[in-house]
C-alpha atoms as a PDB file:
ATOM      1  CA  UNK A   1       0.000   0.000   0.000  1.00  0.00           C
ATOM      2  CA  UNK A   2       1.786   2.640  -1.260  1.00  0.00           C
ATOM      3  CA  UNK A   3      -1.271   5.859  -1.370  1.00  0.00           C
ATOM      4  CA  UNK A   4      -2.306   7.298   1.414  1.00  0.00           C
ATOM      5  CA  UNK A   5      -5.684   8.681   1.839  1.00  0.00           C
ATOM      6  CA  UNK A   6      -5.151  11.898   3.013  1.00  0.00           C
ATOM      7  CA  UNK A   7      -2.452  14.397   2.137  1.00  0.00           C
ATOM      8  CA  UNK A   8      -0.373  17.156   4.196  1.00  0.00           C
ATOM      9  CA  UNK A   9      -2.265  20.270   4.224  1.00  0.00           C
ATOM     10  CA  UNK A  10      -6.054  18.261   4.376  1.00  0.00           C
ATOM     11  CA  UNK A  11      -7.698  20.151   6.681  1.00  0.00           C
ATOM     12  CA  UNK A  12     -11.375  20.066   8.026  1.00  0.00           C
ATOM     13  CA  UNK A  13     -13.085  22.517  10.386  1.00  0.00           C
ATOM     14  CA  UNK A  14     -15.881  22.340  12.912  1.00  0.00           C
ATOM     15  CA  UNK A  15     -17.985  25.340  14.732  1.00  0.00           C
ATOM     16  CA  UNK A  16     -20.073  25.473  17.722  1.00  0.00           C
ATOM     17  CA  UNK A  17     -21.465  27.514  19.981  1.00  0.00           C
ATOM     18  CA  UNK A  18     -20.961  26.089  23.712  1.00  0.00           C
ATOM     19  CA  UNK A  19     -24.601  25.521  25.313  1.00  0.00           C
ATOM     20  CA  UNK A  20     -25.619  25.170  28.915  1.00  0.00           C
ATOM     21  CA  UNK A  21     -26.900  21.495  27.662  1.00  0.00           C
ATOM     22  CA  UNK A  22     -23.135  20.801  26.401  1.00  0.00           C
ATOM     23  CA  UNK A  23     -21.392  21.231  29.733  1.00  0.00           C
ATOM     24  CA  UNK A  24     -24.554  19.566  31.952  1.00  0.00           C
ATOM     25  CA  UNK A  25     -24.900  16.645  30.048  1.00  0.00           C
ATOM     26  CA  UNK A  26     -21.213  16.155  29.616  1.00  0.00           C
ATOM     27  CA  UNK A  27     -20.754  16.843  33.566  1.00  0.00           C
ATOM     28  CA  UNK A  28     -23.829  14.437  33.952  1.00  0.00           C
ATOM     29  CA  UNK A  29     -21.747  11.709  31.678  1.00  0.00           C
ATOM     30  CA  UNK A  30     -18.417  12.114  32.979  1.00  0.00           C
ATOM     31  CA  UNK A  31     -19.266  12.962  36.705  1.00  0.00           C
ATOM     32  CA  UNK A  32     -17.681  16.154  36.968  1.00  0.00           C
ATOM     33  CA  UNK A  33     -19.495  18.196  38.238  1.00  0.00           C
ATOM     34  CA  UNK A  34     -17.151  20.864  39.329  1.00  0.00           C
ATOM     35  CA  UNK A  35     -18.363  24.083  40.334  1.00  0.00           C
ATOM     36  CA  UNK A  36     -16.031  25.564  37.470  1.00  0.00           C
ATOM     37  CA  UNK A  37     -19.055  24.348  35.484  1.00  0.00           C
ATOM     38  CA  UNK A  38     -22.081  23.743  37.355  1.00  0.00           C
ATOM     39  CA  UNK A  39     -21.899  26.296  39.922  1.00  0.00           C
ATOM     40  CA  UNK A  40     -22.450  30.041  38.238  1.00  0.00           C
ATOM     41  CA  UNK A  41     -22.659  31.375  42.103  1.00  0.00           C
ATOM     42  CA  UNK A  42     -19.394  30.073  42.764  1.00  0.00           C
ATOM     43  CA  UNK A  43     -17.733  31.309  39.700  1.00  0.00           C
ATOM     44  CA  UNK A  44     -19.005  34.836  39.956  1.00  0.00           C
ATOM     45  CA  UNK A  45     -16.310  34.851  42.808  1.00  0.00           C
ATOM     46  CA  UNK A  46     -13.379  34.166  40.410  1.00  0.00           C
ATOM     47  CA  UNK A  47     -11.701  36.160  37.409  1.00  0.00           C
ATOM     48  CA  UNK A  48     -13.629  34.144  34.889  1.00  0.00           C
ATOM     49  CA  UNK A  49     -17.215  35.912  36.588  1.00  0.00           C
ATOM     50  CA  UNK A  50     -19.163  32.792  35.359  1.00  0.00           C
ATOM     51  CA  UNK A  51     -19.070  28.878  34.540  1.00  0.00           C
ATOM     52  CA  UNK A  52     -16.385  27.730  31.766  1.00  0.00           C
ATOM     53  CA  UNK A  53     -16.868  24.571  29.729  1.00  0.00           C
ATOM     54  CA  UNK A  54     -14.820  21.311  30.669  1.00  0.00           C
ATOM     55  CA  UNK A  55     -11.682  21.148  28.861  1.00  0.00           C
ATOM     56  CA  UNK A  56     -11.696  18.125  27.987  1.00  0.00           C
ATOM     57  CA  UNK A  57     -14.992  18.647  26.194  1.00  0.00           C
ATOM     58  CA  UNK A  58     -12.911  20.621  23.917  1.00  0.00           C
ATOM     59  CA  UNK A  59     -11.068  17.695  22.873  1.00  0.00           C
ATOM     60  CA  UNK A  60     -14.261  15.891  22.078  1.00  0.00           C
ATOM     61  CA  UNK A  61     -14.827  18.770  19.510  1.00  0.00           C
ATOM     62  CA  UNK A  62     -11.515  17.775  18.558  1.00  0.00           C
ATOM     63  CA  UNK A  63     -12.317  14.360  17.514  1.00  0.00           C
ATOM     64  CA  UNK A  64     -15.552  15.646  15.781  1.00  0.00           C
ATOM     65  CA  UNK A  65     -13.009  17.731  13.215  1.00  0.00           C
ATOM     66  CA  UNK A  66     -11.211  14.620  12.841  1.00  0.00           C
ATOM     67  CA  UNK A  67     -14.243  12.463  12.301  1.00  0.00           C
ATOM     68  CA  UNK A  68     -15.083  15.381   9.408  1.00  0.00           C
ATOM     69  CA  UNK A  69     -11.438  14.659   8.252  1.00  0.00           C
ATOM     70  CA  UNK A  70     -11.803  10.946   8.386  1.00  0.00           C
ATOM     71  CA  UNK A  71     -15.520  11.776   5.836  1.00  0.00           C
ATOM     72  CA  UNK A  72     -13.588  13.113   2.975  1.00  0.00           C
ATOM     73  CA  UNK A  73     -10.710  10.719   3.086  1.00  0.00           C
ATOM     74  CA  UNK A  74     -13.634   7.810   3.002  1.00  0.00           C
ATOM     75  CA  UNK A  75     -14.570   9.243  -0.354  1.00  0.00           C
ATOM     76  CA  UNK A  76     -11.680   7.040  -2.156  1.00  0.00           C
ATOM     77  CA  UNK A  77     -12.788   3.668  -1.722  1.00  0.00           C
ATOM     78  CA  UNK A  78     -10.083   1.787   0.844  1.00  0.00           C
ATOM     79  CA  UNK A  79      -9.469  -0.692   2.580  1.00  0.00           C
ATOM     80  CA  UNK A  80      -8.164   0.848   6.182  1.00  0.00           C
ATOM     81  CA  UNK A  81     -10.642   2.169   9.178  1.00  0.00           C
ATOM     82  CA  UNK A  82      -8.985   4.962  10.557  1.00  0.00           C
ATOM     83  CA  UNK A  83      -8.878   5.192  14.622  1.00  0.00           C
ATOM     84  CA  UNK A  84      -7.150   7.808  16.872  1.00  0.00           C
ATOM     85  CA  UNK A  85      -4.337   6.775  18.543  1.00  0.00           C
ATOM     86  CA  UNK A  86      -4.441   9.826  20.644  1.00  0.00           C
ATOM     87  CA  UNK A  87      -3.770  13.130  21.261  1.00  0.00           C
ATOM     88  CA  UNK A  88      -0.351  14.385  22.435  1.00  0.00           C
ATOM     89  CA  UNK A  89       0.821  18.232  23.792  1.00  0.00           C
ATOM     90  CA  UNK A  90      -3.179  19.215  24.942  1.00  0.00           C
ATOM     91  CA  UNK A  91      -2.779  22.249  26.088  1.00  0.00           C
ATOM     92  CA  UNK A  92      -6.352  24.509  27.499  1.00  0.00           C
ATOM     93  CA  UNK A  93      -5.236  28.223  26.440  1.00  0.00           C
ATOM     94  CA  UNK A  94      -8.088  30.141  28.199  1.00  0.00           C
ATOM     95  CA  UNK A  95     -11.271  29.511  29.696  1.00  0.00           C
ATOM     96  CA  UNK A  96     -14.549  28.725  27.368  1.00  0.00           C
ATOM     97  CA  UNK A  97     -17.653  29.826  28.766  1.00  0.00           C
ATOM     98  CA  UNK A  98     -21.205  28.760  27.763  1.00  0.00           C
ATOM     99  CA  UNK A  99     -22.262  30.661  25.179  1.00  0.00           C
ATOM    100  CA  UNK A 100     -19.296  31.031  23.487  1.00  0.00           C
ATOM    101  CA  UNK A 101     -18.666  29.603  19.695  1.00  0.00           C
ATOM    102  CA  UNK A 102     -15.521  27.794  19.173  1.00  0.00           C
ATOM    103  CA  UNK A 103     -14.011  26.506  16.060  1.00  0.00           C
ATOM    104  CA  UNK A 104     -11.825  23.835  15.402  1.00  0.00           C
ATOM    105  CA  UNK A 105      -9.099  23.913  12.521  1.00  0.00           C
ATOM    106  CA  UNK A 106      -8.178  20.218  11.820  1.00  0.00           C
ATOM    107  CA  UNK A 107      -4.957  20.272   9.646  1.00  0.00           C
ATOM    108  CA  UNK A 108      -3.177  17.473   8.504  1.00  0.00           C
ATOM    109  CA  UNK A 109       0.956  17.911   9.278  1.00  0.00           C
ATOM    110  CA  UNK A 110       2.635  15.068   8.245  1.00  0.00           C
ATOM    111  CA  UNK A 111       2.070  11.105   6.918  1.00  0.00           C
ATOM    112  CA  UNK A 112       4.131   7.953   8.000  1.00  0.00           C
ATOM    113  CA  UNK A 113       3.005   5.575   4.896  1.00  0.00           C
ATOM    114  CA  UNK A 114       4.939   2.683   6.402  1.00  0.00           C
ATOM    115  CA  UNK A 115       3.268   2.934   9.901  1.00  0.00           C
ATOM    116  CA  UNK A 116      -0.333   3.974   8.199  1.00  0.00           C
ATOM    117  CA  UNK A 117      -0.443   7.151  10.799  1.00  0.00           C
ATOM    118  CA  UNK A 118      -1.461  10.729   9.988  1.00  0.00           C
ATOM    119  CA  UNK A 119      -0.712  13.809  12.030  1.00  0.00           C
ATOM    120  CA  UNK A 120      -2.555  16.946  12.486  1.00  0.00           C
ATOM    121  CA  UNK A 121      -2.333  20.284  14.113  1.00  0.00           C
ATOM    122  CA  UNK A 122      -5.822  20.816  16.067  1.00  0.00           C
ATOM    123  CA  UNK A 123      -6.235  24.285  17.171  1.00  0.00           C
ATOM    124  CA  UNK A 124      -9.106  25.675  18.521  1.00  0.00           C
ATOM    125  CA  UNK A 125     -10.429  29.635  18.764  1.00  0.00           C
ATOM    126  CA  UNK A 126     -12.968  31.362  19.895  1.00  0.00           C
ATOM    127  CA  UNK A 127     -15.786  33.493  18.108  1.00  0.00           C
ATOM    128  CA  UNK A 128     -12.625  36.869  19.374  1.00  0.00           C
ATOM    129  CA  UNK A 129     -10.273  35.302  17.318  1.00  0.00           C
ATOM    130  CA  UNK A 130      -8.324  33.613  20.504  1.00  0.00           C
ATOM    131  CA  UNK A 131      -6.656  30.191  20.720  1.00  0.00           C
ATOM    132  CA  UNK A 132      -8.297  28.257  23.335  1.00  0.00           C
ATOM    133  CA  UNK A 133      -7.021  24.913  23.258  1.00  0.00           C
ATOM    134  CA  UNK A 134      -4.543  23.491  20.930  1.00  0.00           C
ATOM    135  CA  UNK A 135      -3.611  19.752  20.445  1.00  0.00           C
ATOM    136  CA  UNK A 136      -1.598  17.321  17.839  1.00  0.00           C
ATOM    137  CA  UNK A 137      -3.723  14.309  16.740  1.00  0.00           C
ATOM    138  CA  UNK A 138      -2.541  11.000  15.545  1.00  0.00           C
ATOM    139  CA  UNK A 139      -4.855   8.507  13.603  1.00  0.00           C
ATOM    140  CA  UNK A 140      -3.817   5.213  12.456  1.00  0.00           C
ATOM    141  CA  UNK A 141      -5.089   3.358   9.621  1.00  0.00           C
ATOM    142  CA  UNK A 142      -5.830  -0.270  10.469  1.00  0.00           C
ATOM    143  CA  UNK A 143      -6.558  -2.716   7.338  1.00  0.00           C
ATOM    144  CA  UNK A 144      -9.994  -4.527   7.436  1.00  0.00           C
ATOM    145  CA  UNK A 145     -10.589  -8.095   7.637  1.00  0.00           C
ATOM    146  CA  UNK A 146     -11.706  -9.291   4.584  1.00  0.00           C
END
């Protein structure tokens, strides 16, 4: 196998405004329910003046860019799935509160044909322009049984 199905530069992008449904049902899911994000009484009291979304949330908006990435490469008929191997220097920039809308630039930065892996720069912003979390994703492509 000597294509690849996506190619430095592929990029995909996702947007979405962060709702008060977002961080309760992901709180609800995960079972943190800090007061950073259930608690708006408590959070009036710090600098951010009100709740801020989990930050690991963020990196499930990650994989949704990545999962739009992974929907144009499936266009060329193959034989690999594609499945994240994980995501490596996370870093949360600044605080994302409900109500703001975030988007998520998905770029691919480099192919390893002989491993099957793809790399990509994740960076998210907010709807000011700011980076708010940025990551480096890396998907492997695992043949199918046939």
């Amino acid at each position: 196998m000597s294509e690849f199905h996506l190619e430095v530069g592929d990029s995909a992008q996702f947007t979405k405004t962060v709702g008060e449904s977002d961080v309760y049902l992901f709180a609800g899911i995960t079972g943190d329910l800090s007061p950073n994000h259930v608690n708006e009484q408590f959070m009036r009291r710090t600098p951010y003046g009100k709740r801020i979304a989990h930050g690991v949330l963020l990196v499930g908006f990650m994989s949704t860019a990545s999962t739009r990435m992974i929907e144009s490469a499936r266009k060329i008929e193959a034989k690999e799935t594609p499945v994240s191997v994980g995501y490596d220097r996370v870093r949360f920039l600044r605080a994302v509160c409900i109500g703001d809308t975030i988007t998520v630039n998905y770029v691919v930065t480099s192919i390893d044909v002989v491993r099957r892996r793809s790399v990509a720069r994740v960076v998210v912003t907010n709807d000011s322009g700011q980076e708010v979390a940025v990551a480096e994703h890396i998907m492997k492509w695992v043949p199918q049984v046939e």
